[in-house]
N, C-alpha and C. Protein backbone atom coordinates (compact mmCIF):
# COMPACT_ATOMS: atom_id res chain seq x y z
N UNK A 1 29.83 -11.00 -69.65
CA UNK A 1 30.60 -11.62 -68.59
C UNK A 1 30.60 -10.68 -67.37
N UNK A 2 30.31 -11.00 -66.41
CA UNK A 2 30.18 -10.73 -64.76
C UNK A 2 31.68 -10.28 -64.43
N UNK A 3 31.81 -8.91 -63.96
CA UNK A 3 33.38 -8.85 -63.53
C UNK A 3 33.54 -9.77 -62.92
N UNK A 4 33.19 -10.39 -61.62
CA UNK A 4 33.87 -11.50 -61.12
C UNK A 4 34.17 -12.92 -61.91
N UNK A 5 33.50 -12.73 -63.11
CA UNK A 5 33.77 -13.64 -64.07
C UNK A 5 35.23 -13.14 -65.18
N UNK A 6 34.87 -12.11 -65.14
CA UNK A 6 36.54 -11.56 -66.22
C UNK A 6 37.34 -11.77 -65.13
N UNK A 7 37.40 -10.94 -63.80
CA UNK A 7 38.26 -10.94 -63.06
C UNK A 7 39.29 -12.73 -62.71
N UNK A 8 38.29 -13.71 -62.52
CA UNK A 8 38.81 -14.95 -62.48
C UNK A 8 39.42 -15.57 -63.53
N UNK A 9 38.79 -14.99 -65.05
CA UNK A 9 39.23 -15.60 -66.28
C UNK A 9 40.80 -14.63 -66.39
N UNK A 10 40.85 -13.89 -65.72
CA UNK A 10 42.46 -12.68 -66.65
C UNK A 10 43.07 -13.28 -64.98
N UNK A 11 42.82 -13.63 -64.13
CA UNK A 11 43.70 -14.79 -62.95
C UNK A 11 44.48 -15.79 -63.42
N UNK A 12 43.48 -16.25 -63.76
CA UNK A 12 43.66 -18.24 -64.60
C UNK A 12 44.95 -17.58 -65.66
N UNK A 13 44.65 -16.54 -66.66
CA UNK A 13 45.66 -16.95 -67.40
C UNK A 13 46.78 -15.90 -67.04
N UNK A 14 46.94 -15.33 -66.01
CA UNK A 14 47.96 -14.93 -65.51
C UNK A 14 48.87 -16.11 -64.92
N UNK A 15 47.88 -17.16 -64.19
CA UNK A 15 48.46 -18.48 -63.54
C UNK A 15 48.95 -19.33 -64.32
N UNK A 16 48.58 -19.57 -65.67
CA UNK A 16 48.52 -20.34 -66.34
C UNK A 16 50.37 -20.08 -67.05
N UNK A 17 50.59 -18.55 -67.36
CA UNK A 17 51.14 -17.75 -68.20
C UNK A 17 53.12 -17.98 -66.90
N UNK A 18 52.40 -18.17 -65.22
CA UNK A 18 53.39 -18.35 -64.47
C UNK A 18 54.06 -19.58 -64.61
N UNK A 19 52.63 -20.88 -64.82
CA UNK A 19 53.18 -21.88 -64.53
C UNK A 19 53.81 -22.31 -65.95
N UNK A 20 53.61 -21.76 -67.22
CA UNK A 20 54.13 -22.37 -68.52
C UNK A 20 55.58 -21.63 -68.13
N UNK A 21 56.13 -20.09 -67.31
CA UNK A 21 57.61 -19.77 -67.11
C UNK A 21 57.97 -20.63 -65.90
N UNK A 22 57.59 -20.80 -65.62
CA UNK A 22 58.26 -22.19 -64.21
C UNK A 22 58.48 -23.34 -64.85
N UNK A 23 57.37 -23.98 -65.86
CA UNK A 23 57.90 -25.14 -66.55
C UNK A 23 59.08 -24.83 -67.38
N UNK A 24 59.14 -23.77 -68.17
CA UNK A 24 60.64 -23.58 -68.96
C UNK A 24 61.62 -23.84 -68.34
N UNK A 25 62.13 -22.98 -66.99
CA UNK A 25 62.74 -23.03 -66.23
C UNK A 25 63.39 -24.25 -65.80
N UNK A 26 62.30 -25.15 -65.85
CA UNK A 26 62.84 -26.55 -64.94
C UNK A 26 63.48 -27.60 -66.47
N UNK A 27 62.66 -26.91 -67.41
CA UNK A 27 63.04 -28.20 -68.32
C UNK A 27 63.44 -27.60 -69.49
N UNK A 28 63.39 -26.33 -70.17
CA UNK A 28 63.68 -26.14 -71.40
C UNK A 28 62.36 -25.65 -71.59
N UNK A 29 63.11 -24.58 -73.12
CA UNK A 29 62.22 -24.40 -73.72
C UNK A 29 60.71 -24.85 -74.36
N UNK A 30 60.07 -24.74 -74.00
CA UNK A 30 58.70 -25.14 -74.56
C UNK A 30 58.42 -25.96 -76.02
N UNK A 31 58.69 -24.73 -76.74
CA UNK A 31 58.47 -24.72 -78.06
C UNK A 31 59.15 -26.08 -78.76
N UNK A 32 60.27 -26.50 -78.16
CA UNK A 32 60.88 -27.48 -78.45
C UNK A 32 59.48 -29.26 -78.41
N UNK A 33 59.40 -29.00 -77.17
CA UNK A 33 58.20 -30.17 -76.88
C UNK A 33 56.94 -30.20 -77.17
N UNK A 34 56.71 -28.38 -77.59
CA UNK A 34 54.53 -29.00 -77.50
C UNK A 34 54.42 -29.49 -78.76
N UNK A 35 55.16 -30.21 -79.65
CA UNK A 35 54.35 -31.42 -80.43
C UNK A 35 54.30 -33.19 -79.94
N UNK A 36 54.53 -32.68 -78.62
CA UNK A 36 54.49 -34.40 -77.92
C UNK A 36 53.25 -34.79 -77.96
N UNK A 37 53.29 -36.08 -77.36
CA UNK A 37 52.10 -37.34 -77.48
C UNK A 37 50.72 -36.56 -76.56
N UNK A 38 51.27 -35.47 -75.76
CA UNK A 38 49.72 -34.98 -74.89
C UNK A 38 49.37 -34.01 -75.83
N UNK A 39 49.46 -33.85 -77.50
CA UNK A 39 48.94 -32.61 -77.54
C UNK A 39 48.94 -31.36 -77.80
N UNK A 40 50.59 -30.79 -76.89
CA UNK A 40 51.18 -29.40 -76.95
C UNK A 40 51.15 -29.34 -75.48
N UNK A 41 51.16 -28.92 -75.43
CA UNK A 41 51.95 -28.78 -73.58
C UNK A 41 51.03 -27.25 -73.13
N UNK A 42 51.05 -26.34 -74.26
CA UNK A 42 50.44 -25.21 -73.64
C UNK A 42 49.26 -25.56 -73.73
N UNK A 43 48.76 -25.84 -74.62
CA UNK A 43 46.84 -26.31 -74.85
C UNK A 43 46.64 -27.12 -73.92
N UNK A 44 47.52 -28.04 -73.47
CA UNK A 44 46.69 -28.61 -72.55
C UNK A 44 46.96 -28.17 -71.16
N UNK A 45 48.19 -27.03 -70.76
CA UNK A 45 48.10 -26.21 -69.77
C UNK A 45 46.68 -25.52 -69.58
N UNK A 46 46.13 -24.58 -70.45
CA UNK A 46 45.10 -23.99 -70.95
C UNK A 46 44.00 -24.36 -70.42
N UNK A 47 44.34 -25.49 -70.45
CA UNK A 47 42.62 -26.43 -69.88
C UNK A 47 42.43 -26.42 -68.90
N UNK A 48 43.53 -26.37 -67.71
CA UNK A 48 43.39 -26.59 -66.36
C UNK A 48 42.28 -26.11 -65.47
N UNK A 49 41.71 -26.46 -64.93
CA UNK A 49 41.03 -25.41 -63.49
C UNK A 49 42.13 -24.58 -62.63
N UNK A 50 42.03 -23.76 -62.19
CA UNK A 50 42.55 -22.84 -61.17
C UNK A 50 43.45 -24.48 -60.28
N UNK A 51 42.34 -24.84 -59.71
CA UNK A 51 43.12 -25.76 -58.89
C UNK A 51 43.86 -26.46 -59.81
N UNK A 52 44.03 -27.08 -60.57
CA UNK A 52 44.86 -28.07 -61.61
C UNK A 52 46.18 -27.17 -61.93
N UNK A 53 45.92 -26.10 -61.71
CA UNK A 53 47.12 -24.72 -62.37
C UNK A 53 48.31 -25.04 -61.07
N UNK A 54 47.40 -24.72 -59.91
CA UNK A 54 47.91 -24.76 -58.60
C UNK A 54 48.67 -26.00 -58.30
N UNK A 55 47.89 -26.93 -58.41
CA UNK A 55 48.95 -28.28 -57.90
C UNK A 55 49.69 -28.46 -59.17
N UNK A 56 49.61 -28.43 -60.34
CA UNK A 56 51.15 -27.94 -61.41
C UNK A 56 52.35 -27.42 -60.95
N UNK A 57 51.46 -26.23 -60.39
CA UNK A 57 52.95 -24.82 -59.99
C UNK A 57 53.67 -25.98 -58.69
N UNK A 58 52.75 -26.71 -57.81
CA UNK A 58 53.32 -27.47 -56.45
C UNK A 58 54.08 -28.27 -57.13
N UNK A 59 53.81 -29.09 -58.18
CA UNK A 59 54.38 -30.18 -58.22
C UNK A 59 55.84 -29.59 -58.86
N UNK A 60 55.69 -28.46 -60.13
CA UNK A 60 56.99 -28.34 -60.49
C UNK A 60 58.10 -28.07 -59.83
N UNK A 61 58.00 -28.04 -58.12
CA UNK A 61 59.16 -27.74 -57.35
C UNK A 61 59.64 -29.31 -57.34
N UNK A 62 59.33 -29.84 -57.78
CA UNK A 62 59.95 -31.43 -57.30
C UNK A 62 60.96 -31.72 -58.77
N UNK A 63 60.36 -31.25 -59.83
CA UNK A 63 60.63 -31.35 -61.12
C UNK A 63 61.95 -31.55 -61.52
N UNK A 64 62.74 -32.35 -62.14
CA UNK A 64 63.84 -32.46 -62.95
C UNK A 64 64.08 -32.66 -64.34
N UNK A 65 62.92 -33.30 -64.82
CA UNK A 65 62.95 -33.32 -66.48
C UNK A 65 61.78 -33.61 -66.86
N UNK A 66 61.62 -33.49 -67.90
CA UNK A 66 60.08 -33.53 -68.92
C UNK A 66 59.78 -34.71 -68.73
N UNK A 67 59.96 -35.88 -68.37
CA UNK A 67 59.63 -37.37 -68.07
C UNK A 67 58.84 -36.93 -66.63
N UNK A 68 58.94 -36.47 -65.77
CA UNK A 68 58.95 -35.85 -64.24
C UNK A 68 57.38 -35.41 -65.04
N UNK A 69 57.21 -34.32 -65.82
CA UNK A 69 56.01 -33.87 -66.51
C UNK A 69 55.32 -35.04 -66.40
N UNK A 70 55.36 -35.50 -67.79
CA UNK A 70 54.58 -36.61 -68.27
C UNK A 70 54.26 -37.66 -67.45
N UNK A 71 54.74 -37.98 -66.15
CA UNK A 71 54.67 -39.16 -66.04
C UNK A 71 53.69 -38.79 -64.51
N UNK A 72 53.67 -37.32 -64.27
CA UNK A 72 53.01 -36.92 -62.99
C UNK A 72 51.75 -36.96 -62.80
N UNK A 73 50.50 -37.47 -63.79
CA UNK A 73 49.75 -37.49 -64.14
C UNK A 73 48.84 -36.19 -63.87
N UNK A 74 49.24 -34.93 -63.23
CA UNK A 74 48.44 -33.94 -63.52
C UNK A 74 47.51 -33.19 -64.34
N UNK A 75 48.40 -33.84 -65.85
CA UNK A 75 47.56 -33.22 -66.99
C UNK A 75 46.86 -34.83 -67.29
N UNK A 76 45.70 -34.90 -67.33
CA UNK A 76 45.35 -35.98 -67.79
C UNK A 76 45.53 -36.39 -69.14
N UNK A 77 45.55 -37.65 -69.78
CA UNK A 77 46.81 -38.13 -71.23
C UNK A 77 47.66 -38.00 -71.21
N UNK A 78 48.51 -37.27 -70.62
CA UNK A 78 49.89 -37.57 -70.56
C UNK A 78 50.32 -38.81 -69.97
């Protein structure tokens, strides 16, 4: 792997690692939900592109409950 390739991969899951503590924040604990209908909530955080991470972190300022999640269509299946 190409440093600029580690360097982007240890980004992503620094981003990834922000936006799963911003989702707690807005809605509860995690652990409680990732056996819902998308999956797990972190695995399919995981998947994101950089950009998909990014408009997550945007959208969770609007956020009020885990329905607000699911229904935002960001993660695709949900």
């Amino acid at each position: 792997m190409e440093v600029a390739e580690q360097r982007s991969a240890e980004e992503r899951k620094d981003d990834q690692s922000l936006v799963l503590l911003l989702l707690e924040q807005r809605v509860g604990q995690l652990s409680q939900i990732e056996s819902d209908a998308c999956g797990g909530l972190r695995l399919r955080i995981s998947t994101l592109s950089l950009e998909g991470l990014e408009a997550l972190a945007l959208a969770l300022l609007d956020f009020s409950s885990m329905a607000d999640f699911t229904t935002g269509g960001i993660i695709a299946g949900c």
